[in-house]
C-alpha atoms as a PDB file:
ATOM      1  CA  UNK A   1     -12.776 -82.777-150.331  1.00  0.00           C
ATOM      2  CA  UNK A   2     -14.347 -81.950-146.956  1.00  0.00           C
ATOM      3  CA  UNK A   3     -15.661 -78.294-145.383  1.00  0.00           C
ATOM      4  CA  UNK A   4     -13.419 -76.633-142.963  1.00  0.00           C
ATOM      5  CA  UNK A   5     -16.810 -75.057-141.438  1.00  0.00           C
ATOM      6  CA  UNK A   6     -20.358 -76.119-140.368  1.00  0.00           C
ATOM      7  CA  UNK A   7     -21.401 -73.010-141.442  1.00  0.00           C
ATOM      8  CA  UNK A   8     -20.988 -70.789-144.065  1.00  0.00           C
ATOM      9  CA  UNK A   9     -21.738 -67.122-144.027  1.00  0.00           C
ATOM     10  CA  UNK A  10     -21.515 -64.827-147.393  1.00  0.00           C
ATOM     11  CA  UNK A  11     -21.848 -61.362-148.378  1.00  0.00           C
ATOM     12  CA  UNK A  12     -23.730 -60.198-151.724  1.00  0.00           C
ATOM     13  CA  UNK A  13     -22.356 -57.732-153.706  1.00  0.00           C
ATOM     14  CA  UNK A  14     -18.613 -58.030-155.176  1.00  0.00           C
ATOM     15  CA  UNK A  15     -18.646 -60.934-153.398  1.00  0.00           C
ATOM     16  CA  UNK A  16     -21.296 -63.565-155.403  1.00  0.00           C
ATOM     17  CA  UNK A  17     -22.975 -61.231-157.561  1.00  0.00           C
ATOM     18  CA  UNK A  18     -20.891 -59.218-159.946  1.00  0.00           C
ATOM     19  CA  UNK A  19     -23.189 -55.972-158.889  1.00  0.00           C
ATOM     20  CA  UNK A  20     -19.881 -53.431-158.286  1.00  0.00           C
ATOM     21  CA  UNK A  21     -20.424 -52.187-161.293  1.00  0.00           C
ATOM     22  CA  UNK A  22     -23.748 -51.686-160.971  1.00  0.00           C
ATOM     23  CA  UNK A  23     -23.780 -49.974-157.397  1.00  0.00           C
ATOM     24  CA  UNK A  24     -21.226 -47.664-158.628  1.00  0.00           C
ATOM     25  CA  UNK A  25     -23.343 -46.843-161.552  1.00  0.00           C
ATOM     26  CA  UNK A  26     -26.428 -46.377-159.654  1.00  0.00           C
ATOM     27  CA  UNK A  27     -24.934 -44.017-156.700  1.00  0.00           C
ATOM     28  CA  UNK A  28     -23.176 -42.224-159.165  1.00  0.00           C
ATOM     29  CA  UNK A  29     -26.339 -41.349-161.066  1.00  0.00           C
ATOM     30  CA  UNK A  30     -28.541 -40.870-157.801  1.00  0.00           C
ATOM     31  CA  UNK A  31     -26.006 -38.722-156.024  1.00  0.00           C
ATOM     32  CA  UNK A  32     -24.919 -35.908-158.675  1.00  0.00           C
ATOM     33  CA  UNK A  33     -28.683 -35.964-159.543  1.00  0.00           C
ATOM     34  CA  UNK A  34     -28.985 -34.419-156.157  1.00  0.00           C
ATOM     35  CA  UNK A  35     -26.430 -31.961-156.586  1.00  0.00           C
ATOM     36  CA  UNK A  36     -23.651 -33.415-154.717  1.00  0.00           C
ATOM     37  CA  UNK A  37     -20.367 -33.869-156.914  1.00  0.00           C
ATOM     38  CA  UNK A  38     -18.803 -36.968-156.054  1.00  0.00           C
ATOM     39  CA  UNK A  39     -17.035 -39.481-158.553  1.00  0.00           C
ATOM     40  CA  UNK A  40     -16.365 -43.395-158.620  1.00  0.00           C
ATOM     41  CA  UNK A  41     -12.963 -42.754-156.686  1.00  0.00           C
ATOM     42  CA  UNK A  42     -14.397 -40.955-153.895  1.00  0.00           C
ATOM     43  CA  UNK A  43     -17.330 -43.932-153.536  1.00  0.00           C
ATOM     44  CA  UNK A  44     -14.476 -46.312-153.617  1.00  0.00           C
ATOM     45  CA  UNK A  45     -12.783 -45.092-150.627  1.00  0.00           C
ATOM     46  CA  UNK A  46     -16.430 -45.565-148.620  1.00  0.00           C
ATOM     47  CA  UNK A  47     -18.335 -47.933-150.134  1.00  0.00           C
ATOM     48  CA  UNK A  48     -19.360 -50.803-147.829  1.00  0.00           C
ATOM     49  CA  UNK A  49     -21.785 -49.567-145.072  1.00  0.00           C
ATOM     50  CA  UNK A  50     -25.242 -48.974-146.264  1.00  0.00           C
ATOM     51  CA  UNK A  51     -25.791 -46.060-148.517  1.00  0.00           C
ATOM     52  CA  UNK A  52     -27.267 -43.323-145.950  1.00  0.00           C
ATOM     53  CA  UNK A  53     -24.166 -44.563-143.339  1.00  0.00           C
ATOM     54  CA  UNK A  54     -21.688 -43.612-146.749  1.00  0.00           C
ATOM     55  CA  UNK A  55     -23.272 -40.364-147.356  1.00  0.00           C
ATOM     56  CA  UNK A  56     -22.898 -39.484-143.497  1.00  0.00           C
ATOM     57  CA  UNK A  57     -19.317 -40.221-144.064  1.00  0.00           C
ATOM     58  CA  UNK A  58     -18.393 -38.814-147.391  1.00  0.00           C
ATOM     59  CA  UNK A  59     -20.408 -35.799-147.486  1.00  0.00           C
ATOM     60  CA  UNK A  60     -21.385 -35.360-144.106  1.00  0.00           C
ATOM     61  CA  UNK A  61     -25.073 -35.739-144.415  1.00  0.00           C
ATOM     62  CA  UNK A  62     -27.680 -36.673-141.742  1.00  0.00           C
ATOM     63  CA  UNK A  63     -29.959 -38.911-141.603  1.00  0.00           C
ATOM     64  CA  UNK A  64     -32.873 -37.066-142.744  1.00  0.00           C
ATOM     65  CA  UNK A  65     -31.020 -35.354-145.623  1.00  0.00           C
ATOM     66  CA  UNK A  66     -29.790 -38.730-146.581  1.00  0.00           C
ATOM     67  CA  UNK A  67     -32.957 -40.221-146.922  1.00  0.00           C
ATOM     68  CA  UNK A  68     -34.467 -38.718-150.194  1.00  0.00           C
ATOM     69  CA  UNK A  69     -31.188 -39.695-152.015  1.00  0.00           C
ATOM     70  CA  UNK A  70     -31.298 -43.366-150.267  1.00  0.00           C
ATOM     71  CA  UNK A  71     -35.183 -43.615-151.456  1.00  0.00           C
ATOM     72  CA  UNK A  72     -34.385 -42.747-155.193  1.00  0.00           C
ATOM     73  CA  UNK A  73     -31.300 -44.900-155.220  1.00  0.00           C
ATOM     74  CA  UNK A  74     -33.516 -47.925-154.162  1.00  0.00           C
ATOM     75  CA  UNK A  75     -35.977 -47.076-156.230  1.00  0.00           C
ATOM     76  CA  UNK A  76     -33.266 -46.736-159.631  1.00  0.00           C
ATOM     77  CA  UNK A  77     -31.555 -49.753-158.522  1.00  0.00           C
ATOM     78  CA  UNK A  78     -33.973 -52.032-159.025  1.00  0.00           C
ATOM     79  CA  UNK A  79     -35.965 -50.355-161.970  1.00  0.00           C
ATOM     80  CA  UNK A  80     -32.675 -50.277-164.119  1.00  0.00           C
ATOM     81  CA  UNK A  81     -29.613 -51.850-162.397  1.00  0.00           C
ATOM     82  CA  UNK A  82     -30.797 -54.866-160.727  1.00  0.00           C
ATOM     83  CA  UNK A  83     -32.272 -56.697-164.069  1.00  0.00           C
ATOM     84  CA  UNK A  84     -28.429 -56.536-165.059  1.00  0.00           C
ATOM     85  CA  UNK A  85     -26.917 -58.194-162.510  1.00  0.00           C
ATOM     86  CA  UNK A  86     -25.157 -61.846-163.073  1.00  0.00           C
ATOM     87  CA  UNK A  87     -23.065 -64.426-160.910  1.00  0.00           C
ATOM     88  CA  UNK A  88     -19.343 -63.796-160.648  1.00  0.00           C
ATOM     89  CA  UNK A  89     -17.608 -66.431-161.958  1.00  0.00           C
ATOM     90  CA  UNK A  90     -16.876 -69.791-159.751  1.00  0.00           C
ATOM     91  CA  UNK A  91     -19.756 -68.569-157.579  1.00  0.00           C
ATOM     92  CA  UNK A  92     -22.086 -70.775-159.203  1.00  0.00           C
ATOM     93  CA  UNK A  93     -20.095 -74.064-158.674  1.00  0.00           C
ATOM     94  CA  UNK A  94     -18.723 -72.975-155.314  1.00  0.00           C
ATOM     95  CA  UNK A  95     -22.995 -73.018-154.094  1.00  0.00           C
ATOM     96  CA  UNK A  96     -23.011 -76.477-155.329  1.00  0.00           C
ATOM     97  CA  UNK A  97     -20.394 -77.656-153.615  1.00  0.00           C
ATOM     98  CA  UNK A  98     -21.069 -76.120-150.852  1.00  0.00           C
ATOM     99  CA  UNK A  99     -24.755 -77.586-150.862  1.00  0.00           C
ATOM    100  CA  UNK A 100     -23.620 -81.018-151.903  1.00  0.00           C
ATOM    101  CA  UNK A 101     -21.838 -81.147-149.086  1.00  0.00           C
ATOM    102  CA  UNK A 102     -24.829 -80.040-146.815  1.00  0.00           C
ATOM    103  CA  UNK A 103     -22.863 -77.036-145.615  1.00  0.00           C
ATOM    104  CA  UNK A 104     -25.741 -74.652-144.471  1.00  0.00           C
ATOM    105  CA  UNK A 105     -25.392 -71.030-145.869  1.00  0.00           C
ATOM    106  CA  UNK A 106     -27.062 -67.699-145.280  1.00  0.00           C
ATOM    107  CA  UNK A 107     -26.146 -64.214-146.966  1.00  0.00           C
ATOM    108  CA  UNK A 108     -25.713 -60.710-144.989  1.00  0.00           C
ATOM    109  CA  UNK A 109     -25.971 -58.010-147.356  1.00  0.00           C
ATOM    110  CA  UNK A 110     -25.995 -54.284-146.047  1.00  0.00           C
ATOM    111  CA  UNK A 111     -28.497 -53.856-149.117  1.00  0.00           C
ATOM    112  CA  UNK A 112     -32.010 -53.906-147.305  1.00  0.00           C
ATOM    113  CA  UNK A 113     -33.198 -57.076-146.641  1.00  0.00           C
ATOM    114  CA  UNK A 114     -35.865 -57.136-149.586  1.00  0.00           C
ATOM    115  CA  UNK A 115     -33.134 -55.943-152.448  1.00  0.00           C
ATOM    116  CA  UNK A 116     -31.203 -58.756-151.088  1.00  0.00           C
ATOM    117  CA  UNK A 117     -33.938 -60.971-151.589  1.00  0.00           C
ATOM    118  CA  UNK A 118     -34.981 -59.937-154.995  1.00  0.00           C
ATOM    119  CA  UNK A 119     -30.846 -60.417-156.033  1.00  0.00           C
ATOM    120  CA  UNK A 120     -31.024 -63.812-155.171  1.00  0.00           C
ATOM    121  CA  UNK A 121     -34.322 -65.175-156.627  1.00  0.00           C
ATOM    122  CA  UNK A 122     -32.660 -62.843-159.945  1.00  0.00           C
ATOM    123  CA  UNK A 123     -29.877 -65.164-159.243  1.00  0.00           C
ATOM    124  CA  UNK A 124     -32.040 -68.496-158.860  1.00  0.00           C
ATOM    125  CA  UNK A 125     -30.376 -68.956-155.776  1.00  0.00           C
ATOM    126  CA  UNK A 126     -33.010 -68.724-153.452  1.00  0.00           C
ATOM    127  CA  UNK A 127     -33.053 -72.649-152.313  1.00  0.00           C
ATOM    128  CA  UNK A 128     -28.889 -72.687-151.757  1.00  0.00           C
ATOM    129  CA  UNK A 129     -29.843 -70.620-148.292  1.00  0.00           C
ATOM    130  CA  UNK A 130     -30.987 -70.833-145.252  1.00  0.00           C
ATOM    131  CA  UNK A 131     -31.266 -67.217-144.493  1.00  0.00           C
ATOM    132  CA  UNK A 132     -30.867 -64.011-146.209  1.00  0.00           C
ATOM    133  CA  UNK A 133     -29.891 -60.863-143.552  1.00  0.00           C
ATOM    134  CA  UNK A 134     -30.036 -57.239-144.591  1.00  0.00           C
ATOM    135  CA  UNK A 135     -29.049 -53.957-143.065  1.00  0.00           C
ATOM    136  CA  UNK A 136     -32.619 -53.724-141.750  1.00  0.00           C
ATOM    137  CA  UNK A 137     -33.009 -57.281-140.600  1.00  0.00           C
ATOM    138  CA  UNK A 138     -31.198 -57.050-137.437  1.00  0.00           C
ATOM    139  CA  UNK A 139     -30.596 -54.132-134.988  1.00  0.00           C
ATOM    140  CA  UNK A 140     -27.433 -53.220-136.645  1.00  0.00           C
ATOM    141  CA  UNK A 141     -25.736 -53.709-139.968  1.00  0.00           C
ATOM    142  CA  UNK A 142     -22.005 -55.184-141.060  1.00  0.00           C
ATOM    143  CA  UNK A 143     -19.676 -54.186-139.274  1.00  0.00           C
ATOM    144  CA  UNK A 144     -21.588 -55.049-136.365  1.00  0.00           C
ATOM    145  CA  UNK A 145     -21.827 -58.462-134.927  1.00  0.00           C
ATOM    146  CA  UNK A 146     -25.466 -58.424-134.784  1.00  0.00           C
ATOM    147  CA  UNK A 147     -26.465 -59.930-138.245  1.00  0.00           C
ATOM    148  CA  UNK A 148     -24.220 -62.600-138.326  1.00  0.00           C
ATOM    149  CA  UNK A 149     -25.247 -63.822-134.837  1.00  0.00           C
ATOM    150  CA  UNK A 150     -28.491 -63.726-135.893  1.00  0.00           C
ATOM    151  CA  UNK A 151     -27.721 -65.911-139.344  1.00  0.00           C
ATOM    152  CA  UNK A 152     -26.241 -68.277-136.775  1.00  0.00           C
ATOM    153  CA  UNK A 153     -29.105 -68.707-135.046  1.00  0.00           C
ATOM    154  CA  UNK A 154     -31.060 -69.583-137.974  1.00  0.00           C
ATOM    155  CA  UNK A 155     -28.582 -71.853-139.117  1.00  0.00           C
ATOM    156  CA  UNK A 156     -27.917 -73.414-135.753  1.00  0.00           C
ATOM    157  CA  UNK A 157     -24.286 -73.089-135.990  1.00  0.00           C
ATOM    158  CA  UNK A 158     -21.033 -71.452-133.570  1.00  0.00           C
ATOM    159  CA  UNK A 159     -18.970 -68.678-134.725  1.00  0.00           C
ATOM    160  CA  UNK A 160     -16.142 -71.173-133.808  1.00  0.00           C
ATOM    161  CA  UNK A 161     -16.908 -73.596-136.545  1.00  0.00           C
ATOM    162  CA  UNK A 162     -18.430 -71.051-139.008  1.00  0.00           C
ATOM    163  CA  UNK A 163     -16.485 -68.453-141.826  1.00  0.00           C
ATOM    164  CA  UNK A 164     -17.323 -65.480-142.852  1.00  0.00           C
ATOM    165  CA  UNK A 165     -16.756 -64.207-147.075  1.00  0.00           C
ATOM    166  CA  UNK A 166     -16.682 -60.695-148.148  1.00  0.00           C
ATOM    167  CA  UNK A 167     -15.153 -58.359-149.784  1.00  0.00           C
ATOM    168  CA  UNK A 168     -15.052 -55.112-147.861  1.00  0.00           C
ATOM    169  CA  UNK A 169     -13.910 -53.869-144.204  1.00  0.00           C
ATOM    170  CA  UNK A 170     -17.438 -54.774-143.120  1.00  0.00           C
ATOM    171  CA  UNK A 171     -17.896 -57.946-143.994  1.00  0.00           C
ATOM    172  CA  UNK A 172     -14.180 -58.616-142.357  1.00  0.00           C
ATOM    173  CA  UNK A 173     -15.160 -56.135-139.214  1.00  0.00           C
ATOM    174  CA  UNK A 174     -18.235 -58.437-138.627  1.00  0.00           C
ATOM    175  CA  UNK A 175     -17.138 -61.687-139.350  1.00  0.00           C
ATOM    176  CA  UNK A 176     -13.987 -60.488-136.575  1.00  0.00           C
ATOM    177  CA  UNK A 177     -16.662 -59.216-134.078  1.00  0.00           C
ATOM    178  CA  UNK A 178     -19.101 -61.655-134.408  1.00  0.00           C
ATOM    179  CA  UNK A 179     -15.673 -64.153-133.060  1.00  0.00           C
ATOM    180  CA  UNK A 180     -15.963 -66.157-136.654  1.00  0.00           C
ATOM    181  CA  UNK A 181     -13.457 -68.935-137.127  1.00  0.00           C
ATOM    182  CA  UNK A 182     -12.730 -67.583-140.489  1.00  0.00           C
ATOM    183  CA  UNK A 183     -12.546 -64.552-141.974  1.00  0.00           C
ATOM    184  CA  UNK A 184     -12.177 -64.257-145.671  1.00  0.00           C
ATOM    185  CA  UNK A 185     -11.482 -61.653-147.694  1.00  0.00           C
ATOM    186  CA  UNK A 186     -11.848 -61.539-151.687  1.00  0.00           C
ATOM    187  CA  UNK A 187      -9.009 -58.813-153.173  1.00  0.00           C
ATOM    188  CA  UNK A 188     -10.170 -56.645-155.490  1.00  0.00           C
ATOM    189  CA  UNK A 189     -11.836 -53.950-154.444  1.00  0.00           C
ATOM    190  CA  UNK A 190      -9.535 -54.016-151.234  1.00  0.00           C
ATOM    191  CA  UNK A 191      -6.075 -54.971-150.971  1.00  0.00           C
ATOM    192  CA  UNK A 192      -4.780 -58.308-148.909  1.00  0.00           C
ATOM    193  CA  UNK A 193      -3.218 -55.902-146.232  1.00  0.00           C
ATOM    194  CA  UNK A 194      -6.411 -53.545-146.193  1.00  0.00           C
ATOM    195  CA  UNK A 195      -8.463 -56.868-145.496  1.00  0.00           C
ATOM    196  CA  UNK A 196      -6.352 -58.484-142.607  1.00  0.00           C
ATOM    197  CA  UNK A 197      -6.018 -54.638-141.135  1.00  0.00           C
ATOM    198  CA  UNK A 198      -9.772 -55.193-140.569  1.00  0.00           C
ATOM    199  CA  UNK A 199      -9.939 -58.914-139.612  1.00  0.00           C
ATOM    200  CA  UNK A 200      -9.492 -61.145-142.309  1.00  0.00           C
ATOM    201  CA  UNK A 201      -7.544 -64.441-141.273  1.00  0.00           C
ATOM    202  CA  UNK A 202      -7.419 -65.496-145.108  1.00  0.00           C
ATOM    203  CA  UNK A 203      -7.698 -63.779-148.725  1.00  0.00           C
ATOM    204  CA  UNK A 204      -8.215 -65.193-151.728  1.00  0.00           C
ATOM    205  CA  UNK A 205      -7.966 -63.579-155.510  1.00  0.00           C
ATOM    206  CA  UNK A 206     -11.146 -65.032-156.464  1.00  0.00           C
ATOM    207  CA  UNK A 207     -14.085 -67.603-155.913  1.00  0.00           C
ATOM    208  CA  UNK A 208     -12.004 -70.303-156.937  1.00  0.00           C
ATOM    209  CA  UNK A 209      -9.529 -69.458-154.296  1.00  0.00           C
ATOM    210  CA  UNK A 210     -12.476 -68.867-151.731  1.00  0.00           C
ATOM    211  CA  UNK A 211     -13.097 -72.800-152.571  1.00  0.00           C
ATOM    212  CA  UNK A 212      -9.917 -74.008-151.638  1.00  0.00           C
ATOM    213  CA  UNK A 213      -9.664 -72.031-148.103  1.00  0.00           C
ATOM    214  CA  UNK A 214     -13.220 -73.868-147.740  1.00  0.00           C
ATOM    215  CA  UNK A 215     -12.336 -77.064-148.573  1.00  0.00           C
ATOM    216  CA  UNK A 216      -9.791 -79.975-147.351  1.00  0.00           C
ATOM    217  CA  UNK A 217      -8.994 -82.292-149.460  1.00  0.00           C
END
């Protein structure tokens, strides 16, 4: 089997680390602490953009309200949620592959840059890439273009020969943007037609689907 890309770009959560649960918990928890009501179907509908961008749109917060609630989430997350937090399946073999074939690889995560970094050491991935991106690495986070570009750059690769993985409307919004070959979208927490709405080219069901879009044989 032989890569379809020279470059591989992936998101974090939902889409190599089985964290959904996890966020969900955690903003849940934060969020009614500090008196707003919300519940895991309303943080459905806008979860994807980093948390102070969500609470903007869902409850109409600014920044500077936001930011007590964003501070306390961080700080819960990784105090009680992040220890938890495992590889989905095929995501494991998928690296290898991937790294076998000396595909070079680099996350963007709308997490911060340093949660993003303590997931993957967590993880033990921390030698499988190139580059980890946050939502305060570059000037802008997912959906922009910025933080891909800037993975590029690291891995000296072309949006026309590289793919972008995700799971949400950003990840497909800046893989589109950023003029990615590929786009791929993992179902689940969106559906195939919300994903190509937003600029997936391909979806896949899973990680072992994710391979074979990847991968020639």
């Amino acid at each position: 089997m032989r890569p379809r890309y020279r470059s591989v770009v992936f998101d974090l959560d939902g889409t190599l680390a089985d964290t959904e649960p996890l966020v969900l918990g955690c903003m849940l928890e934060t969020i009614n602490g500090h008196r707003h009501a919300v519940d895991e179907e309303l943080l459905l509908k806008y979860i994807g953009p980093p948390l102070p961008v969500m609470l903007n749109n869902m409850l109409g917060l600014s920044a500077e309200q936001a930011q007590p609630i964003y501070m306390d989430y961080l700080r819960r997350y990784e105090d009680v949620y992040m220890p938890q937090t495992r590889p989905l399946p095929g995501a494991e073999s998928l690296l290898d592959a991937l790294c076998e074939a000396n595909v070079p690889l680099a996350i963007v995560t709308n997490k911060r840059e340093d949660a993003g970094r303590k997931t993957v050491e967590l993880l033990d991935w921390t030698d499988r890439f190139e580059t980890i991106i946050g939502a305060d690495t570059a000037s802008d986070p997912k959906p922009h273009p910025a933080p891909l570009l800037h993975a590029l750059e690291i891995l000296a690769g072309e949006p026309e020969s590289s793919v972008m993985v995700g799971d949400t409307e950003s990840d497909m919004g800046a893989g589109r943007n950023a003029g990615f070959a590929g786009v791929i979208g993992i179902v689940g927490l969106r559906d195939d037609e919300y994903l190509r709405r937003f600029g997936a080219t391909h979806t896949a069901g899973d990680l072992a689907g994710v391979r074979e879009l990847l991968f020639s044989r």
